[in-house]
C-alpha atoms as a PDB file:
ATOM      1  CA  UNK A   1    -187.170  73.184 117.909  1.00  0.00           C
ATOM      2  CA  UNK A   2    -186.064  73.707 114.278  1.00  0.00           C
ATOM      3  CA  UNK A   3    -188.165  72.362 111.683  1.00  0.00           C
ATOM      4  CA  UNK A   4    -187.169  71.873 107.932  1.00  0.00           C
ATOM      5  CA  UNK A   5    -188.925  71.219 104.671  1.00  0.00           C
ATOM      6  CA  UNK A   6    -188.342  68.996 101.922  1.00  0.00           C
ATOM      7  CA  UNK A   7    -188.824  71.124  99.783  1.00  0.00           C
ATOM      8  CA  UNK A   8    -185.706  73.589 100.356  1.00  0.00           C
ATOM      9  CA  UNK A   9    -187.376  76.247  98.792  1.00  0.00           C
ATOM     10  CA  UNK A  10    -189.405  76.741 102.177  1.00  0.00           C
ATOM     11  CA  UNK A  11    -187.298  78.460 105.168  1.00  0.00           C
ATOM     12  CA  UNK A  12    -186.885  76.166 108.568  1.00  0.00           C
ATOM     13  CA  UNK A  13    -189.111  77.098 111.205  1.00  0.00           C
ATOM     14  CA  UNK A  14    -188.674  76.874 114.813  1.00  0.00           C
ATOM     15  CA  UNK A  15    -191.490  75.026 116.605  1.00  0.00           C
ATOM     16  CA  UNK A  16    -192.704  75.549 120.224  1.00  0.00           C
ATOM     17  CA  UNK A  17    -192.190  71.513 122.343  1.00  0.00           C
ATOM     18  CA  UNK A  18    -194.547  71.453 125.284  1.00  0.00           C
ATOM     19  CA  UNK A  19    -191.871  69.519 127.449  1.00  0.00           C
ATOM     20  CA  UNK A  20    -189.298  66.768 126.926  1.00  0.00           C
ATOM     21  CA  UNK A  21    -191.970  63.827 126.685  1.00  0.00           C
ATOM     22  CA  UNK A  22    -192.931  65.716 123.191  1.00  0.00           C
ATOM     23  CA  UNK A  23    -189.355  65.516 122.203  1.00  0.00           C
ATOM     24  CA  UNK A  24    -189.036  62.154 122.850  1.00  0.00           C
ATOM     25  CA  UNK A  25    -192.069  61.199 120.844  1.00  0.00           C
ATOM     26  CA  UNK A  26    -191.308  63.494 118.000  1.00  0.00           C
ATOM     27  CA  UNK A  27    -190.182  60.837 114.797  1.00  0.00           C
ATOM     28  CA  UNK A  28    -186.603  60.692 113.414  1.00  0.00           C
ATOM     29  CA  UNK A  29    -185.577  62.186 109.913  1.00  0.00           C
ATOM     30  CA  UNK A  30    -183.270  60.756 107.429  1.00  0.00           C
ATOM     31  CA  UNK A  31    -180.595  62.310 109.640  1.00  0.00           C
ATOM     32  CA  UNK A  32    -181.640  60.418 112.763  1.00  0.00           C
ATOM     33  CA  UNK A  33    -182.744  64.160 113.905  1.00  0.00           C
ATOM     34  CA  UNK A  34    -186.003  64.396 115.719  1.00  0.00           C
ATOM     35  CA  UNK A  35    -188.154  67.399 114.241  1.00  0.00           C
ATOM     36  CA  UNK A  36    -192.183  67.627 114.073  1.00  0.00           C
ATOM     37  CA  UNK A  37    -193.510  66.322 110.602  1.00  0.00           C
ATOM     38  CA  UNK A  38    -194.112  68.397 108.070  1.00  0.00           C
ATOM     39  CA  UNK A  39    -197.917  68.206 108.511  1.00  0.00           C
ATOM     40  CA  UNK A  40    -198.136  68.628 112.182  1.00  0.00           C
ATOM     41  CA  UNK A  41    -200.152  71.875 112.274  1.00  0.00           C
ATOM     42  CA  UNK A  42    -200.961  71.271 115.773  1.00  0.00           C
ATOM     43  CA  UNK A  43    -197.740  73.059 117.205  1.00  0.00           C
ATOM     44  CA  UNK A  44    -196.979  76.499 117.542  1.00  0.00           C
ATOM     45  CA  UNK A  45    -194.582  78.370 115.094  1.00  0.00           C
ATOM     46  CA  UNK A  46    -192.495  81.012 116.042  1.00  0.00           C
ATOM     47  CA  UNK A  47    -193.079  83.926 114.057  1.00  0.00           C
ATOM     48  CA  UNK A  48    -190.648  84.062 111.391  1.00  0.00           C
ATOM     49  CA  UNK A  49    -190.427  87.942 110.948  1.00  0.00           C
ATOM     50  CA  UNK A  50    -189.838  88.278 114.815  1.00  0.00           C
ATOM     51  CA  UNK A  51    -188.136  85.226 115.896  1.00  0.00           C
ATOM     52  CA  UNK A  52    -186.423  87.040 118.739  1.00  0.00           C
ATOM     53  CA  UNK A  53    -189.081  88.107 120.553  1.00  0.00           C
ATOM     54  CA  UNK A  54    -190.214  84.231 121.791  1.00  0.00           C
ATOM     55  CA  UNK A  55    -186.391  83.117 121.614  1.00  0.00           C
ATOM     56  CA  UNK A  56    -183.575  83.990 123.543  1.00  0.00           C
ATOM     57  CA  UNK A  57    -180.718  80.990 122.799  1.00  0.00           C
ATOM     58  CA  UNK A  58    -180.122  79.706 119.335  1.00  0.00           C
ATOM     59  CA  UNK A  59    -178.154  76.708 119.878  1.00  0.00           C
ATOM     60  CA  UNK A  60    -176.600  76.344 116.507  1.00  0.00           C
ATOM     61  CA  UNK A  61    -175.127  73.265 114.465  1.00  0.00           C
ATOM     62  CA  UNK A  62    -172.254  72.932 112.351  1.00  0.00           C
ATOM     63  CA  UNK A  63    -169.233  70.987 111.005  1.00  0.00           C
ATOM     64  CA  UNK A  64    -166.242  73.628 111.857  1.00  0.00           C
ATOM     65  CA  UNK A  65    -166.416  76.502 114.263  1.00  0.00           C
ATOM     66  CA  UNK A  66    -163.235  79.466 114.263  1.00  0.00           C
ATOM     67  CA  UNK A  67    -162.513  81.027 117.740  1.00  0.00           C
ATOM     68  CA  UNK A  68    -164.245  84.176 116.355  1.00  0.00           C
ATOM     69  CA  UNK A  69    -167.566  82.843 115.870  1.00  0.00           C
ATOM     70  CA  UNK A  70    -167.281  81.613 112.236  1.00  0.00           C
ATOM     71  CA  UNK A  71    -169.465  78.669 111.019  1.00  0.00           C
ATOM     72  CA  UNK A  72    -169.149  75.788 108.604  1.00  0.00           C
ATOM     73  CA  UNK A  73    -172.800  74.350 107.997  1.00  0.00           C
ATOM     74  CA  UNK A  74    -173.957  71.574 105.419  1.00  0.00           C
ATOM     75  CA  UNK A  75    -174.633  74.494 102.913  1.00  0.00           C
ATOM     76  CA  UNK A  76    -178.122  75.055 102.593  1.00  0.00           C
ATOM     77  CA  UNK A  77    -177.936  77.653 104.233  1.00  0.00           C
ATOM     78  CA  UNK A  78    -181.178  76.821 107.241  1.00  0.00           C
ATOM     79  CA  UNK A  79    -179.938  78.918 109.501  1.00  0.00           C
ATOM     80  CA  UNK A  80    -177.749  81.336 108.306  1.00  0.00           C
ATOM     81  CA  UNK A  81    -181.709  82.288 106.782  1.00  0.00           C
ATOM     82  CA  UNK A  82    -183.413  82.059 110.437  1.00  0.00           C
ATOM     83  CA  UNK A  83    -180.225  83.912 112.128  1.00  0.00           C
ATOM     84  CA  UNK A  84    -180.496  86.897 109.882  1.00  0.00           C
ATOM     85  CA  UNK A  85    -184.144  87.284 110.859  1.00  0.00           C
ATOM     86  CA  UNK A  86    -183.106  87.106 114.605  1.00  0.00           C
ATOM     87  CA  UNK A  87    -182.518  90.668 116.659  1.00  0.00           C
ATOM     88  CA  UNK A  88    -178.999  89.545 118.273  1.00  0.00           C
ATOM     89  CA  UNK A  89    -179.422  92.388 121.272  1.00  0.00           C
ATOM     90  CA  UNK A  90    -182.365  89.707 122.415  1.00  0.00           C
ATOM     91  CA  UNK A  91    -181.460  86.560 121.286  1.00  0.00           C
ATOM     92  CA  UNK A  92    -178.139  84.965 122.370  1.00  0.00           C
ATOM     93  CA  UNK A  93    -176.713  82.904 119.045  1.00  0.00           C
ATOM     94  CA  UNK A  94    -174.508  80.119 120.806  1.00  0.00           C
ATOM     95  CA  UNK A  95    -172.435  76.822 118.974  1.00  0.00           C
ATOM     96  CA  UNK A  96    -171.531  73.553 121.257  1.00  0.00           C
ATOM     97  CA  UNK A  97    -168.233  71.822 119.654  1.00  0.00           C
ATOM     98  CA  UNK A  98    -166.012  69.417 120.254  1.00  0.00           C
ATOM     99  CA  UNK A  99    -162.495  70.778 120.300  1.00  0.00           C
ATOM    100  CA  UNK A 100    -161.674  68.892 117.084  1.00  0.00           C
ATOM    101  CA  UNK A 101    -164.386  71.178 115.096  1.00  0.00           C
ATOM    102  CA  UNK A 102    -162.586  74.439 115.931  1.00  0.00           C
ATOM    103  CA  UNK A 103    -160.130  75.865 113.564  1.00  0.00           C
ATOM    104  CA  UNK A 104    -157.893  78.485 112.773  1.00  0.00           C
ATOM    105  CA  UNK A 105    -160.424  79.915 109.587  1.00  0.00           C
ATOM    106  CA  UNK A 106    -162.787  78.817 107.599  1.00  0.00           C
ATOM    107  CA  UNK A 107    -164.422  80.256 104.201  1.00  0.00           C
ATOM    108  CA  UNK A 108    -166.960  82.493 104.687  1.00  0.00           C
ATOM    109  CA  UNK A 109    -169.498  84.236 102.484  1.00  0.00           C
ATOM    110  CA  UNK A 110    -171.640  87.230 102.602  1.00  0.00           C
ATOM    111  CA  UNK A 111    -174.653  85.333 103.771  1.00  0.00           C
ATOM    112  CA  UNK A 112    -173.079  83.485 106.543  1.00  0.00           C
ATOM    113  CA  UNK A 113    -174.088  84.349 110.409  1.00  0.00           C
ATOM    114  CA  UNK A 114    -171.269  84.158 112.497  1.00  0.00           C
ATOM    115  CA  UNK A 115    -172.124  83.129 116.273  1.00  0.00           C
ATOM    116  CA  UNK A 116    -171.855  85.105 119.348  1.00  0.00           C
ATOM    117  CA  UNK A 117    -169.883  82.439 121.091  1.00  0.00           C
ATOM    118  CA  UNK A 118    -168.375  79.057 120.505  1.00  0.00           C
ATOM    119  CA  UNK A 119    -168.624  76.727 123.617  1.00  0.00           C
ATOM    120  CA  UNK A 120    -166.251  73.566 124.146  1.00  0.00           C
ATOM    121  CA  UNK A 121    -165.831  71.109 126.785  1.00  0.00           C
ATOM    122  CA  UNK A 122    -162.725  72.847 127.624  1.00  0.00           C
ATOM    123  CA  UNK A 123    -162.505  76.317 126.766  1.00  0.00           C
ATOM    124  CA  UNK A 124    -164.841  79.219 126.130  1.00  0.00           C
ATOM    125  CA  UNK A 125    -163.516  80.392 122.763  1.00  0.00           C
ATOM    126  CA  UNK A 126    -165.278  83.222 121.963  1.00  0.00           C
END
């Protein structure tokens, strides 16, 4: 579970959730997202210099997704920071959209992650 910082000068973490009753009692940011707080040190963080070896799926967020794995975020750049810390032979780096959210191209830079695949309701683009 992906944790961020208000203060953007700290890198998201990714938190371990016992089961889905922790989820569900986890409070809503500004976003409406669920995430631990920011002073929960009860939960276990994933080891940001080897991320991949307690992850296997990245499910990853954005606004725009091409066919060949490129990715439009909100610009600050979360997890194009985690995904370059990831080992992509062990951990699978996936994107849900809705067929609207995948286009032709998009602009990309030399810090974005592209994913390994693109998943939509009705087509496996990538």
């Amino acid at each position: 579970m992906p944790r961020y910082f208000s203060d953007s000068s700290r890198p998201m973490e990714m938190v371990r959730l016992r089961d889905m009753d922790d989820y569900r009692g986890l409070p809503l940011t500004r976003w409406n997202i669920r995430q631990p707080p920011e002073d929960d040190d009860t939960r276990e963080v994933v080891p940001a210099q080897r991320p991949s070896d307690a992850i296997d799926l990245v499910l990853v967020p954005g606004l725009a997704f091409t066919p060949s794995g490129k990715r439009l975020g909100r610009g600050r750049g979360y997890y194009d920071a985690f995904l370059s810390s990831c080992d992509r032979s062990k951990t699978e780096i996936v994107a849900l959209a809705f067929e609207q959210q995948v286009l032709g191209d998009l602009p990309a830079g030399d810090r974005d992650f592209n994913v390994a695949k693109v998943i939509s309701a009705k087509t496996d683009l990538c």
